[in-house]
PDB file of N, CA and C in Angstrom:
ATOM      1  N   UNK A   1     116.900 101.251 123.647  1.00  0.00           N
ATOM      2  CA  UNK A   1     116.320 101.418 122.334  1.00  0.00           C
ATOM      3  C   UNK A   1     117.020 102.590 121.660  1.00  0.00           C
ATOM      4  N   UNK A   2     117.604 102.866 120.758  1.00  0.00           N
ATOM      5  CA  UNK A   2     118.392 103.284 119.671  1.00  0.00           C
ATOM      6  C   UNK A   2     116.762 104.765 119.036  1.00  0.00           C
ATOM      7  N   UNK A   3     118.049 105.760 119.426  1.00  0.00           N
ATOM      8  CA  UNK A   3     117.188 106.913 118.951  1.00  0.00           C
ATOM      9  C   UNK A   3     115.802 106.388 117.598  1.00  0.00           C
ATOM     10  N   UNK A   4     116.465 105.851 116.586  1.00  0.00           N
ATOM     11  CA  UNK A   4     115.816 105.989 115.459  1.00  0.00           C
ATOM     12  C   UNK A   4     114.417 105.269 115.370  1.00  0.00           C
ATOM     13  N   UNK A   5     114.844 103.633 116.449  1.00  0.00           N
ATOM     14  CA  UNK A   5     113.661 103.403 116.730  1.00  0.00           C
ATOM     15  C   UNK A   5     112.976 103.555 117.474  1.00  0.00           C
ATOM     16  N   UNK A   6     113.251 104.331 118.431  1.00  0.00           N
ATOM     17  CA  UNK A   6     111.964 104.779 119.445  1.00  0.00           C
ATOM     18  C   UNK A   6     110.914 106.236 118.615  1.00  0.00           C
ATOM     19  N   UNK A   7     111.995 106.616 117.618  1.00  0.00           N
ATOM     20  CA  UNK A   7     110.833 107.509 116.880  1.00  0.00           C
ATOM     21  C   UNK A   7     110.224 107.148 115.933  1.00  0.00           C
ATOM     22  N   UNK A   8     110.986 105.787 115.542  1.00  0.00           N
ATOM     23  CA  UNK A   8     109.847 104.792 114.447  1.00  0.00           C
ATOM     24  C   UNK A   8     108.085 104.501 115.576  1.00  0.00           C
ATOM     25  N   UNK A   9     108.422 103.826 116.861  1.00  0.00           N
ATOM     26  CA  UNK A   9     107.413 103.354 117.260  1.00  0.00           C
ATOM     27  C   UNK A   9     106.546 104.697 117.992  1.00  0.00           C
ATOM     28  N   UNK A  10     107.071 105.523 118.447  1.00  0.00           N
ATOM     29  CA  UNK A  10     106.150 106.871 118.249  1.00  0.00           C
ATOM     30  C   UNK A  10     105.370 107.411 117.211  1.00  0.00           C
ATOM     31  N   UNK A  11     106.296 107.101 115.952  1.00  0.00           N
ATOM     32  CA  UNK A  11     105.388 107.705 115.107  1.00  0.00           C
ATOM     33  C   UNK A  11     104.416 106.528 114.762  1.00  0.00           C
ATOM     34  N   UNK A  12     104.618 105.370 114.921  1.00  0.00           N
ATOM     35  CA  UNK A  12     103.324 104.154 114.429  1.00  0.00           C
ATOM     36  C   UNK A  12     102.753 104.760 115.440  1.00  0.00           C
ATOM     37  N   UNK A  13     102.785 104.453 116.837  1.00  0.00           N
ATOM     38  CA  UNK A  13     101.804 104.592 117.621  1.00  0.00           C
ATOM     39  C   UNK A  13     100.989 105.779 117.577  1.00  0.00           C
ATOM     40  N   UNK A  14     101.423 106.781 117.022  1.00  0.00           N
ATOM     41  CA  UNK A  14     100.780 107.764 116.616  1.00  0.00           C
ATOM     42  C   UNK A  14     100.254 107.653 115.525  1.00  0.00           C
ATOM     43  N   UNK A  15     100.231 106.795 114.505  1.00  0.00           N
ATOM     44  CA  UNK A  15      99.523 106.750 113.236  1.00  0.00           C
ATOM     45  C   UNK A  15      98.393 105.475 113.861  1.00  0.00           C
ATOM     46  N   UNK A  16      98.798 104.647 114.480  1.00  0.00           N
ATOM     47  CA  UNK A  16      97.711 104.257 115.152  1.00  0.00           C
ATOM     48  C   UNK A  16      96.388 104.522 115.708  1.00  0.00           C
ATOM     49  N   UNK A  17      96.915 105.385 116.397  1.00  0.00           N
ATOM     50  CA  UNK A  17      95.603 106.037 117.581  1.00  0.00           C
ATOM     51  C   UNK A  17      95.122 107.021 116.475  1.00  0.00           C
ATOM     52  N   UNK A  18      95.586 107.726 115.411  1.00  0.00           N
ATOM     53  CA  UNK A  18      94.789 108.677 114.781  1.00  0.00           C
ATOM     54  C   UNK A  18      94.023 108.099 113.750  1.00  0.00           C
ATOM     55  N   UNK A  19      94.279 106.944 113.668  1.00  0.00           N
ATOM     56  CA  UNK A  19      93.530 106.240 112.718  1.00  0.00           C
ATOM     57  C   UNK A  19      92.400 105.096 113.328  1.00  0.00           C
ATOM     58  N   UNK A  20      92.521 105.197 114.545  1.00  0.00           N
ATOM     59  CA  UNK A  20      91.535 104.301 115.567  1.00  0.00           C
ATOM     60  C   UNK A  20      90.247 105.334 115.683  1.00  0.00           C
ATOM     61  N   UNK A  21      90.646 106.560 115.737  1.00  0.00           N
ATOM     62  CA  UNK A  21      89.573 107.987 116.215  1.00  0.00           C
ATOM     63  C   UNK A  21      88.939 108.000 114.612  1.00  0.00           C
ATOM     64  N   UNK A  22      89.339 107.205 113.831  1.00  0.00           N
ATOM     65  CA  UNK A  22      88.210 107.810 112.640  1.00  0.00           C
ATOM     66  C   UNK A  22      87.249 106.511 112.373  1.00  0.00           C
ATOM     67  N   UNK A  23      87.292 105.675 113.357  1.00  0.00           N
ATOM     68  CA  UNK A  23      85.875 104.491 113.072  1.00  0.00           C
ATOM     69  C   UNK A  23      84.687 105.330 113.732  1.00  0.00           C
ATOM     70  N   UNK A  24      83.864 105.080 112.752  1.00  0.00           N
ATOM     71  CA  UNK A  24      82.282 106.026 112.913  1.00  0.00           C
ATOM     72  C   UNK A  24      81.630 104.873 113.773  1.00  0.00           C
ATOM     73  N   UNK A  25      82.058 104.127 114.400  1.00  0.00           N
ATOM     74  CA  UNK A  25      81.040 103.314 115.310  1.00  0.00           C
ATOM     75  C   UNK A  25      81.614 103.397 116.686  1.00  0.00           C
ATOM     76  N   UNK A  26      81.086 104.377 118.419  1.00  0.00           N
ATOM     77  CA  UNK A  26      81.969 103.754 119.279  1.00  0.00           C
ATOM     78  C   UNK A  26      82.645 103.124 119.871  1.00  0.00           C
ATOM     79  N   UNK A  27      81.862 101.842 119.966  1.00  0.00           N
ATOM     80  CA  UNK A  27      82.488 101.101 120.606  1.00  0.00           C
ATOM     81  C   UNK A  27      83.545 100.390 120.015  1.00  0.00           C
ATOM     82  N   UNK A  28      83.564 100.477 118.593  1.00  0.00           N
ATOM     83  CA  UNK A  28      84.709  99.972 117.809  1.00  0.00           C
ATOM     84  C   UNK A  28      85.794 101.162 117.883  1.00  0.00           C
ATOM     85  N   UNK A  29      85.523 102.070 117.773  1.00  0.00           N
ATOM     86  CA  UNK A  29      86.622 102.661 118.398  1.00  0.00           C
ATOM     87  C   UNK A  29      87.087 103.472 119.595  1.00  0.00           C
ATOM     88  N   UNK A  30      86.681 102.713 120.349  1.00  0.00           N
ATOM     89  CA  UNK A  30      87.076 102.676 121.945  1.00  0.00           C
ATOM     90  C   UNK A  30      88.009 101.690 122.176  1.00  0.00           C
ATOM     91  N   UNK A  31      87.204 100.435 121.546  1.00  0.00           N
ATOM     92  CA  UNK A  31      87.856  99.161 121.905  1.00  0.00           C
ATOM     93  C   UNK A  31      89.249  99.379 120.732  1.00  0.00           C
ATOM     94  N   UNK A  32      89.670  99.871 119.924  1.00  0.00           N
ATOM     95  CA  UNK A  32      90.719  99.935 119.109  1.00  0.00           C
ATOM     96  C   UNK A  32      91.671 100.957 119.747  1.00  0.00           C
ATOM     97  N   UNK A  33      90.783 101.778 120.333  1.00  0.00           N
ATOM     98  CA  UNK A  33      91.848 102.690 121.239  1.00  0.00           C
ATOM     99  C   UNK A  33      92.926 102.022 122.439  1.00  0.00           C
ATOM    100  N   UNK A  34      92.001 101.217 123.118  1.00  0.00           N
ATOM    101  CA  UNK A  34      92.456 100.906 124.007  1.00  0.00           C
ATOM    102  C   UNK A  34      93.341  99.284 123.968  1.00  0.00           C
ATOM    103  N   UNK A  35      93.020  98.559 122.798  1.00  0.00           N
ATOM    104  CA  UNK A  35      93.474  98.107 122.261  1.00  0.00           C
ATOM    105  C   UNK A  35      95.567  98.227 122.230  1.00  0.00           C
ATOM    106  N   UNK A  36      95.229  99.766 121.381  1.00  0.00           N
ATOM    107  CA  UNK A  36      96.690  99.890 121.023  1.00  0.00           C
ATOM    108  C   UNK A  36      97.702 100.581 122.018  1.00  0.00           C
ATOM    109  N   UNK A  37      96.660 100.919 123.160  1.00  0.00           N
ATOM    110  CA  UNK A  37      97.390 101.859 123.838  1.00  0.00           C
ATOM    111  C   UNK A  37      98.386 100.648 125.368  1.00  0.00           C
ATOM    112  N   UNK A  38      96.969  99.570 125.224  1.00  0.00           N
ATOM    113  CA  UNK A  38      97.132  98.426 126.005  1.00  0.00           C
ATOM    114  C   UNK A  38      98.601  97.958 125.518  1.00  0.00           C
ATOM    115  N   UNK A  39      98.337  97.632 123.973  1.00  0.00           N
ATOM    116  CA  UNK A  39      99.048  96.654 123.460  1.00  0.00           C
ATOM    117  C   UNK A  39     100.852  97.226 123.124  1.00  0.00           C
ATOM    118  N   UNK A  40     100.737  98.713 123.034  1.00  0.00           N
ATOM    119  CA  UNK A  40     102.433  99.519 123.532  1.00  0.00           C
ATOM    120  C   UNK A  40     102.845  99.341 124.798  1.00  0.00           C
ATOM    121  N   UNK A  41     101.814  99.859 125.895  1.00  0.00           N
ATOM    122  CA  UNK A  41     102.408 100.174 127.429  1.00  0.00           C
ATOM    123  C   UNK A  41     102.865  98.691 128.113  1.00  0.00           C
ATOM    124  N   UNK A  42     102.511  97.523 127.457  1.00  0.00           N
ATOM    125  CA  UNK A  42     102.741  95.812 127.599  1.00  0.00           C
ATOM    126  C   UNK A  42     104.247  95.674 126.964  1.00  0.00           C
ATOM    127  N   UNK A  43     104.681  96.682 126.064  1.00  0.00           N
ATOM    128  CA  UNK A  43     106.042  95.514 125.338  1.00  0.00           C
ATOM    129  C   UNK A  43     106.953  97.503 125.635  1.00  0.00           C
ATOM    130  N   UNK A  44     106.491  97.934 126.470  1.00  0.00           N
ATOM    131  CA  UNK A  44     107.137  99.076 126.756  1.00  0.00           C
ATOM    132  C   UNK A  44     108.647  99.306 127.168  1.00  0.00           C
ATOM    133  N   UNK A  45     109.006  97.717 127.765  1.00  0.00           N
ATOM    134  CA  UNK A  45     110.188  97.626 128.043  1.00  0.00           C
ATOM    135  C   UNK A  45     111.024  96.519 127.005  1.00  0.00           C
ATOM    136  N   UNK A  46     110.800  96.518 125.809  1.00  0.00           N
ATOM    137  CA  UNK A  46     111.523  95.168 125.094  1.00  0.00           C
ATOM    138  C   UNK A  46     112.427  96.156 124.701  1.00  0.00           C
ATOM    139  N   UNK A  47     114.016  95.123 124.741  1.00  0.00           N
ATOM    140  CA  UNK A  47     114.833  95.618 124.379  1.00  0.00           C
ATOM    141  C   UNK A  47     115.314  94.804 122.969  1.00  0.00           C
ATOM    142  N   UNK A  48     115.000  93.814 123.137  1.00  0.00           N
ATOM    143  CA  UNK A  48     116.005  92.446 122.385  1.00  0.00           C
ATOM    144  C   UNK A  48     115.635  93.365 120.794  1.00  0.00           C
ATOM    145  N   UNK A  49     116.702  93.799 119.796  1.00  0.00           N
ATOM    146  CA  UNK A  49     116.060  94.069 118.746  1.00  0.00           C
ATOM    147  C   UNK A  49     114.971  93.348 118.083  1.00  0.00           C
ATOM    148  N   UNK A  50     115.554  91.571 117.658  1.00  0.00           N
ATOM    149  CA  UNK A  50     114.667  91.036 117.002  1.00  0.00           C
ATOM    150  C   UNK A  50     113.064  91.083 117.392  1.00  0.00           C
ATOM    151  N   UNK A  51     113.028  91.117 118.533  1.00  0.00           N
ATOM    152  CA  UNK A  51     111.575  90.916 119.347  1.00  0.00           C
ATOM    153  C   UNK A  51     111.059  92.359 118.900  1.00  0.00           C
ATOM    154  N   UNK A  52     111.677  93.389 118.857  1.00  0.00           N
ATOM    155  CA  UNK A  52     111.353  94.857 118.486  1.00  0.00           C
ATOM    156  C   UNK A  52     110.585  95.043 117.215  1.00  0.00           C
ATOM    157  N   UNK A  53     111.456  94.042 116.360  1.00  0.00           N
ATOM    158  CA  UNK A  53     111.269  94.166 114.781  1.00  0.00           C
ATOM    159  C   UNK A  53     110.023  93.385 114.400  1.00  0.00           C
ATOM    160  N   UNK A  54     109.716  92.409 115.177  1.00  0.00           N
ATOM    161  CA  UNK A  54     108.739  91.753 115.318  1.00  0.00           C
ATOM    162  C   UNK A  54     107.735  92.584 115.711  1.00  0.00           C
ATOM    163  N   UNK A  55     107.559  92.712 116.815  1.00  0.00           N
ATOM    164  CA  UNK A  55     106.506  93.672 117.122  1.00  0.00           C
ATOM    165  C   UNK A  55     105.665  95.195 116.438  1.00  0.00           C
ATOM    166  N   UNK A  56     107.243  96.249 116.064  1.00  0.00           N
ATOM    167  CA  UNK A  56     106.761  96.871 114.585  1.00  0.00           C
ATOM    168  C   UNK A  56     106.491  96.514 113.343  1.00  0.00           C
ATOM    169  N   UNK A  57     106.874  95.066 112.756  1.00  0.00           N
ATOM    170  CA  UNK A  57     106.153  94.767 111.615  1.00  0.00           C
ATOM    171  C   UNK A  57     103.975  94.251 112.104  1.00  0.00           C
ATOM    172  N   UNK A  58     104.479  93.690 113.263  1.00  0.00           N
ATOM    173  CA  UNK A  58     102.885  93.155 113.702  1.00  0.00           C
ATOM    174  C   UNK A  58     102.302  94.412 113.970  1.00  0.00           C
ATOM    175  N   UNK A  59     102.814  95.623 114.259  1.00  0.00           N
ATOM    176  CA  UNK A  59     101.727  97.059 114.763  1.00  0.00           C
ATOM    177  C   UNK A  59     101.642  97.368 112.943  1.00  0.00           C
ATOM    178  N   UNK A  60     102.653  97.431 111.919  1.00  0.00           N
ATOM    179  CA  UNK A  60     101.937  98.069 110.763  1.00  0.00           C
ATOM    180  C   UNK A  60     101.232  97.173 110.241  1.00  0.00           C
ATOM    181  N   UNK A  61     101.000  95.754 110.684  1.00  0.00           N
ATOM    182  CA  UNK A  61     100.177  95.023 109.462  1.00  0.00           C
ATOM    183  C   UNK A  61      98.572  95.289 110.556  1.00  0.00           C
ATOM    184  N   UNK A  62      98.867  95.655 111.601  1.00  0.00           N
ATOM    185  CA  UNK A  62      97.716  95.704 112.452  1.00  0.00           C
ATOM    186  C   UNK A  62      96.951  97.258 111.868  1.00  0.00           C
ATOM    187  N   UNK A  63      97.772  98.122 111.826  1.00  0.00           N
ATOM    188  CA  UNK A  63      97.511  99.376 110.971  1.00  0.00           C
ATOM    189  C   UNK A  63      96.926  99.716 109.429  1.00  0.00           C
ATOM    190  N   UNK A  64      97.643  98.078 108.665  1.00  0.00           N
ATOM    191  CA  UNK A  64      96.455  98.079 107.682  1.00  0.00           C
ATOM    192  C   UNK A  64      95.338  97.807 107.461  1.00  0.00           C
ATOM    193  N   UNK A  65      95.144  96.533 108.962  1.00  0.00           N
ATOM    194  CA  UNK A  65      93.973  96.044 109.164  1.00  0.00           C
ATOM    195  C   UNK A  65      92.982  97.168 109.826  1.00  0.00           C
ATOM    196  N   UNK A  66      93.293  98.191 110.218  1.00  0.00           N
ATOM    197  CA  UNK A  66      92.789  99.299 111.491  1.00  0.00           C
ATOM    198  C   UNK A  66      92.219  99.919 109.746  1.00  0.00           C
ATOM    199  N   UNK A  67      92.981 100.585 109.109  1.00  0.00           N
ATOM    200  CA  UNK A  67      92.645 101.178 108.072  1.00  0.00           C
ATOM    201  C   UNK A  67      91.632 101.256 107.081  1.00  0.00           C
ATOM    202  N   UNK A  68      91.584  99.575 106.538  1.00  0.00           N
ATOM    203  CA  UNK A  68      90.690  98.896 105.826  1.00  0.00           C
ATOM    204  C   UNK A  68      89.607  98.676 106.870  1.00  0.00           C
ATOM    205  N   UNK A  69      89.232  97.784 108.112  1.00  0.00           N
ATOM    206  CA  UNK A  69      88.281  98.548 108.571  1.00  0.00           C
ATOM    207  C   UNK A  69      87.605  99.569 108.977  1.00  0.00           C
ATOM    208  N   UNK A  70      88.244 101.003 108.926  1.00  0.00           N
ATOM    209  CA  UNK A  70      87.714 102.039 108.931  1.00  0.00           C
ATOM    210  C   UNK A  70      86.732 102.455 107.757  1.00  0.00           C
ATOM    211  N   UNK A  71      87.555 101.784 106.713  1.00  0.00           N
ATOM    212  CA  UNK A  71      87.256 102.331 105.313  1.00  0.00           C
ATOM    213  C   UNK A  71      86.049 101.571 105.457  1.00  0.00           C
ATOM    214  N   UNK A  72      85.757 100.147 105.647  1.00  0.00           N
ATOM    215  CA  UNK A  72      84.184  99.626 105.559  1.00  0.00           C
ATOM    216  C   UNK A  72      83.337 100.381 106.373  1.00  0.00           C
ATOM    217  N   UNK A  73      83.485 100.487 107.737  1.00  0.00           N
ATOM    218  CA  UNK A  73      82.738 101.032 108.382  1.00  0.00           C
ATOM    219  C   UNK A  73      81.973 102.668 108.283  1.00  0.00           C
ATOM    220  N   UNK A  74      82.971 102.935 106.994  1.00  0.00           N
ATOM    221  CA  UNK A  74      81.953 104.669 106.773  1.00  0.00           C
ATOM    222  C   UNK A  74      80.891 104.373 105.677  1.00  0.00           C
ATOM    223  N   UNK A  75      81.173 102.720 104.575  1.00  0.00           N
ATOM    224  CA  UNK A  75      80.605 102.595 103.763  1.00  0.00           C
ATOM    225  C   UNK A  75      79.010 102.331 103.829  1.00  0.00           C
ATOM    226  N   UNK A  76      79.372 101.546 105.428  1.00  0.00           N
ATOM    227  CA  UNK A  76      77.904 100.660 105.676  1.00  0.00           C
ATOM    228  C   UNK A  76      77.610 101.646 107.311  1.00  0.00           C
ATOM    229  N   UNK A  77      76.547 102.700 107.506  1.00  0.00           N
ATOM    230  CA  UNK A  77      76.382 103.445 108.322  1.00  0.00           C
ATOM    231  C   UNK A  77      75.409 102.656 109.061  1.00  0.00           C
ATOM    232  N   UNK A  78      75.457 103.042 110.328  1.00  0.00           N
ATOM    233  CA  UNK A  78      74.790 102.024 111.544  1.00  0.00           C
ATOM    234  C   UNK A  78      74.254 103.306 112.126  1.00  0.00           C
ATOM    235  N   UNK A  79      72.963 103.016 112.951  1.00  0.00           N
ATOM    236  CA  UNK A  79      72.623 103.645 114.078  1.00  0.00           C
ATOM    237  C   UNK A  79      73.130 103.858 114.876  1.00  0.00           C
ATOM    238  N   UNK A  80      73.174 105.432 115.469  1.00  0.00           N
ATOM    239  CA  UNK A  80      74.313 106.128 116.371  1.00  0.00           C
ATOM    240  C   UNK A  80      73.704 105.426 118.044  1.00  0.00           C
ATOM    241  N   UNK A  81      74.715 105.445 118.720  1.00  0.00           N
ATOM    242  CA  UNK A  81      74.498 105.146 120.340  1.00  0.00           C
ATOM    243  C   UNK A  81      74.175 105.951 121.349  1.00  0.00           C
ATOM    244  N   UNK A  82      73.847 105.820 122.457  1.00  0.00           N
ATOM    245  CA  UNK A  82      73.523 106.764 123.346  1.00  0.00           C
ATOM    246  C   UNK A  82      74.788 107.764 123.620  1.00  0.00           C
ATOM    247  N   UNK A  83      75.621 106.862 124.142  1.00  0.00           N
ATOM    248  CA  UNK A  83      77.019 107.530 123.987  1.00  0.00           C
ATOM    249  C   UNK A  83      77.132 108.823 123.052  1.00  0.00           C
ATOM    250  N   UNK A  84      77.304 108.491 121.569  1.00  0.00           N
ATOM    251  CA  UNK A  84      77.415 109.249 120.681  1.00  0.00           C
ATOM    252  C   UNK A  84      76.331 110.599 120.528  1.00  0.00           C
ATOM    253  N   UNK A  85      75.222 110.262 120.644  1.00  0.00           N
ATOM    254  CA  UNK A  85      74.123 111.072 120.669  1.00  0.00           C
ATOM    255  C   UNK A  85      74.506 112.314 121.287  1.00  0.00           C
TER     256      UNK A  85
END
């Protein structure tokens, strides 16, 4: 993997996970955590570019979807969990 993109997919994966830690409901963001952390350490070894390019366009459209549900979930507030408590 070519310097430039291994610091492209560091920095998604890092805009990822910091944007998984701001859903106000746990288990939604547990399961989004582990989600993305699953879904890097799985394609950890792709080399083939195209398959690469594929995969970073599917993590940012997954990132807008991560986003926009965050944004609903502060709108409509739920009862906190034991967990959270």
């Amino acid at each position: 993997m070519a310097s430039s993109s291994r610091t492209q997919v560091i920095s998604l994966y890092r805009m990822l996970i910091r944007e998984c830690k701001k859903f106000p409901s746990y288990n939604y963001r547990t399961y989004a955590l582990r989600r993305v952390k699953d879904g890097f350490r799985e394609n950890r070894n792709v080399d083939n570019p195209k398959m690469l390019d594929h995969l970073l366009s599917q993590a940012r459209e997954n990132l807008a979807v991560i986003k926009r549900q965050v944004s609903i979930g502060h709108l409509y507030s739920a009862q906190k969990t034991v967990v959270e408590q």
